[in-house]
Protein backbone atom coordinates (compact mmCIF):
# COMPACT_ATOMS: atom_id res chain seq x y z
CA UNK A 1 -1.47 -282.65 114.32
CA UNK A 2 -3.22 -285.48 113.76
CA UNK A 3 -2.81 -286.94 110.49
CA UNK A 4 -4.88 -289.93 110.59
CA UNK A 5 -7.88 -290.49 107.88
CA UNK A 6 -11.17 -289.71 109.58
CA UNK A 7 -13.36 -293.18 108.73
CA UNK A 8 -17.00 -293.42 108.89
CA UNK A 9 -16.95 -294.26 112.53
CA UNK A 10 -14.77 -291.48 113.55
CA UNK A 11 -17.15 -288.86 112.28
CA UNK A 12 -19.43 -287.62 114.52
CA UNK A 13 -23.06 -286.29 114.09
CA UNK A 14 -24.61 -283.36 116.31
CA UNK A 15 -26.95 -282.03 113.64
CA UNK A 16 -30.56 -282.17 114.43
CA UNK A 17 -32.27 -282.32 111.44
CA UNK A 18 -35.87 -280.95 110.94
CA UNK A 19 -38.49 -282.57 108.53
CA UNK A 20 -37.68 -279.75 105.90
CA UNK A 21 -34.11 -281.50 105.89
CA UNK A 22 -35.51 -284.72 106.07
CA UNK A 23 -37.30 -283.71 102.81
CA UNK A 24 -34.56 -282.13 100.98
CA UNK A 25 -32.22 -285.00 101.34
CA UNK A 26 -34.64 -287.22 99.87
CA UNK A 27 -34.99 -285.43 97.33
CA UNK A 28 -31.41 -284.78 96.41
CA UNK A 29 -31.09 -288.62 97.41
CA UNK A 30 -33.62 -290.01 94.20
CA UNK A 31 -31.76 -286.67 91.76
CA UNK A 32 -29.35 -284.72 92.78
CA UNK A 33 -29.73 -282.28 89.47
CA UNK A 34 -33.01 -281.14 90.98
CA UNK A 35 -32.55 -277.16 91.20
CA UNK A 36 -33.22 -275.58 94.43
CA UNK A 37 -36.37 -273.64 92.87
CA UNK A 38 -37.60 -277.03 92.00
CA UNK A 39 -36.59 -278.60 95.51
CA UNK A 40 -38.18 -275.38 97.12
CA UNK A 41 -41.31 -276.13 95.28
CA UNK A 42 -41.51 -279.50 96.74
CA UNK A 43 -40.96 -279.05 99.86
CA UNK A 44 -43.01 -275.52 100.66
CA UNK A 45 -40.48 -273.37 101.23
CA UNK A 46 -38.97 -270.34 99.03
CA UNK A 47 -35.77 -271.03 97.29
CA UNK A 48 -33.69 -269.02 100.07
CA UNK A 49 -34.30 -270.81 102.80
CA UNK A 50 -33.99 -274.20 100.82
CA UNK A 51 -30.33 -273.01 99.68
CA UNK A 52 -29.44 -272.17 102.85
CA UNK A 53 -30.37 -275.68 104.39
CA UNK A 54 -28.68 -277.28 101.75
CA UNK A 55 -25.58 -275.24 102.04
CA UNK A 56 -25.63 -275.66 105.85
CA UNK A 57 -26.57 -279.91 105.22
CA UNK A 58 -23.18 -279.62 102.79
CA UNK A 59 -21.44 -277.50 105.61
CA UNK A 60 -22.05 -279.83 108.38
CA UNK A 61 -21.09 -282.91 106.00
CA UNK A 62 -24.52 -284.55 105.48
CA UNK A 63 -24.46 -284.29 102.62
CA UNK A 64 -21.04 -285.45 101.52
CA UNK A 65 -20.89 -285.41 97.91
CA UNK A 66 -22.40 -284.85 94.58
CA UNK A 67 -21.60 -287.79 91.78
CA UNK A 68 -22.92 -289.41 89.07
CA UNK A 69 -23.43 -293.15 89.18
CA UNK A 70 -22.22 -294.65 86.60
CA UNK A 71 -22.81 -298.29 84.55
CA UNK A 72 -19.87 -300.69 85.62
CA UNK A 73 -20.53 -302.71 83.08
CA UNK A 74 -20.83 -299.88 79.94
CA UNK A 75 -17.33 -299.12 81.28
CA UNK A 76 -15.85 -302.45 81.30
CA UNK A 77 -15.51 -302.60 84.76
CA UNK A 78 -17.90 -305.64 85.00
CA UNK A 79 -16.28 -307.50 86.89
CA UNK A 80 -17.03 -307.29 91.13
CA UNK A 81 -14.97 -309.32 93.30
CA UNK A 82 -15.41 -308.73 97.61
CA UNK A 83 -12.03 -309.42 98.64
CA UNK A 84 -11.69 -310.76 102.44
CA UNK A 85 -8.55 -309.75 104.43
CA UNK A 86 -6.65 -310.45 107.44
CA UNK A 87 -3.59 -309.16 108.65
CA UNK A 88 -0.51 -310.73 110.04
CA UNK A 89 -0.63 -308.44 113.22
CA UNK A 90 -2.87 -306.47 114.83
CA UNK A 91 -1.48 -302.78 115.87
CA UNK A 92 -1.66 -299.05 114.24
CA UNK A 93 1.06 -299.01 112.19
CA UNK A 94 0.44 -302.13 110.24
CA UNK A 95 -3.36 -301.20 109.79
CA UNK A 96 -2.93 -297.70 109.07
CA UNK A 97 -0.15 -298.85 106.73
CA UNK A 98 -2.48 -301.20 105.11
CA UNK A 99 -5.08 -298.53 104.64
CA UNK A 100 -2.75 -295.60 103.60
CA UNK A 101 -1.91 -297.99 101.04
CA UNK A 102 -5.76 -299.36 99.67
CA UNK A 103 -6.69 -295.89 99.15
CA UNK A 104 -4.26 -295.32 96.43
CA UNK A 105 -5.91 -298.44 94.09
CA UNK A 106 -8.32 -296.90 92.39
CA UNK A 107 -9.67 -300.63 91.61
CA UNK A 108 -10.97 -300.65 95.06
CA UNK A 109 -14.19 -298.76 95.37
CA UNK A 110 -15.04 -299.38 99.05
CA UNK A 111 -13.16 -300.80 102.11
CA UNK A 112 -14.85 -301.75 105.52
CA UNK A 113 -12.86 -302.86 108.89
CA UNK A 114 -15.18 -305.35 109.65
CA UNK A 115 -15.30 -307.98 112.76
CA UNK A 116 -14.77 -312.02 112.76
CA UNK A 117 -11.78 -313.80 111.06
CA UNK A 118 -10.71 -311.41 108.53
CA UNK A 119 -10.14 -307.59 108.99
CA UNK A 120 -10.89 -305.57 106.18
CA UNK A 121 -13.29 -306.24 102.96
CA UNK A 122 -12.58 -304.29 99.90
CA UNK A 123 -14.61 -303.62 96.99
CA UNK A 124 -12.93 -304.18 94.00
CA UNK A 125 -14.00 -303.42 90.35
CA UNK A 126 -12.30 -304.52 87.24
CA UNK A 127 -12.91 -305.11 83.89
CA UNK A 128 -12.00 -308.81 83.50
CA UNK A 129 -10.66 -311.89 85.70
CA UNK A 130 -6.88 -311.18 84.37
CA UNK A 131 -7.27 -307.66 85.72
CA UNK A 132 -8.13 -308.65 88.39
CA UNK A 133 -5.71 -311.69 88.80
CA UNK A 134 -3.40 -308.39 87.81
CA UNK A 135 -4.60 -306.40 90.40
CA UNK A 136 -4.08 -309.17 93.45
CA UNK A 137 -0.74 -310.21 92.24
CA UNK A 138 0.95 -306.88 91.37
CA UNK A 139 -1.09 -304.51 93.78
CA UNK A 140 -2.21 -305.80 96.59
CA UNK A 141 0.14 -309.09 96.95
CA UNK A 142 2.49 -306.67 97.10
CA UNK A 143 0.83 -304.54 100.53
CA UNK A 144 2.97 -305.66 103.59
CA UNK A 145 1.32 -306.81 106.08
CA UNK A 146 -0.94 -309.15 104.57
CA UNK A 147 -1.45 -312.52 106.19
CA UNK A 148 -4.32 -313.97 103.83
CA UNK A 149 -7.27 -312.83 101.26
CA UNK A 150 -9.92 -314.61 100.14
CA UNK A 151 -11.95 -313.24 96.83
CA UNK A 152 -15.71 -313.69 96.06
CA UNK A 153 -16.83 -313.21 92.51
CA UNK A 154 -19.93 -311.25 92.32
CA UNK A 155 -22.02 -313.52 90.03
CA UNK A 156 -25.14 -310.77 89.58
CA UNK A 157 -26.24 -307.39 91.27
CA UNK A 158 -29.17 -307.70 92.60
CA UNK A 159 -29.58 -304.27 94.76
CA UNK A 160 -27.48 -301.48 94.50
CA UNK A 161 -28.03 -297.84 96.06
CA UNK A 162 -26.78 -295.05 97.91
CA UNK A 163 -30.45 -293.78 99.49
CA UNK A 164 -30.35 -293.28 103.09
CA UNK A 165 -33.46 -291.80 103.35
């Protein structure tokens, strides 16, 4: 059994998707409380057909979720910080050790492998610099494997989105 978390790059995509899906994903994209009479309406079709392609876009993993985005900073969770890091060694166990461990902190709201002198970048949101300060001593100062991390403070957001389409 393979236990290993799927990433983004692992997935893979054999779905050929028509205008009408095209359509309905854009639409679901810009509000995703739109109901599927209302979708239906906009796109030309009846609302049976339009639930079925949207259960069969949720089935196929297209569509991957439903959320609400919410304001970081109405939260107190103003603070962004992209942390940079690289590991000691390079093998599976250390890596998937270092990831099996980033998806517990719920402070970190995306992580990328990425390519060049440092090996992962997280996304971490807090709700001031001595959270944060908490966060890298106590949390992730504490993940073995770690060789070095470099943090850069998100001063503004100037773009921010989840469309696709």
């Amino acid at each position: 059994m393979n236990t290993k978390p799927q990433t983004e790059q692992t997935k893979g995509n054999n779905l050929v998707l028509d205008e009408k899906d095209l359509d309905i994903l854009k639409l679901l994209q810009e509000n995703a409380k739109l109901t599927i009479r209302e979708i239906a309406n906009t796109v030309h079709l009846s609302p049976t057909p339009t639930h079925e392609r949207i259960k069969r876009l949720e089935r196929e993993g297209i569509i991957k979720e439903y959320v609400a985005v919410l304001d970081k900073r109405k939260l107190n969770k103003g603070i962004i910080v992209i942390c940079k890091v690289s590991l000691k060694e390079h093998n599976k166990e250390i890596a998937g050790a270092f990831i099996q461990k980033i998806l517990q902190f719920k402070e970190v709201i995306e992580c990328y492998n990425i390519s060049g002198e440092f090996d992962f970048m997280l996304k971490i949101v807090t709700g001031s610099m001595e959270a944060y300060h908490h966060f890298s001593i106590h949390k992730l100062g504490e993940v073995s494997g770690i060789a070095k991390t470099e943090s850069i403070f998100v001063m503004d957001t100037i773009k921010e989105t989840q469309q696709l389409l």
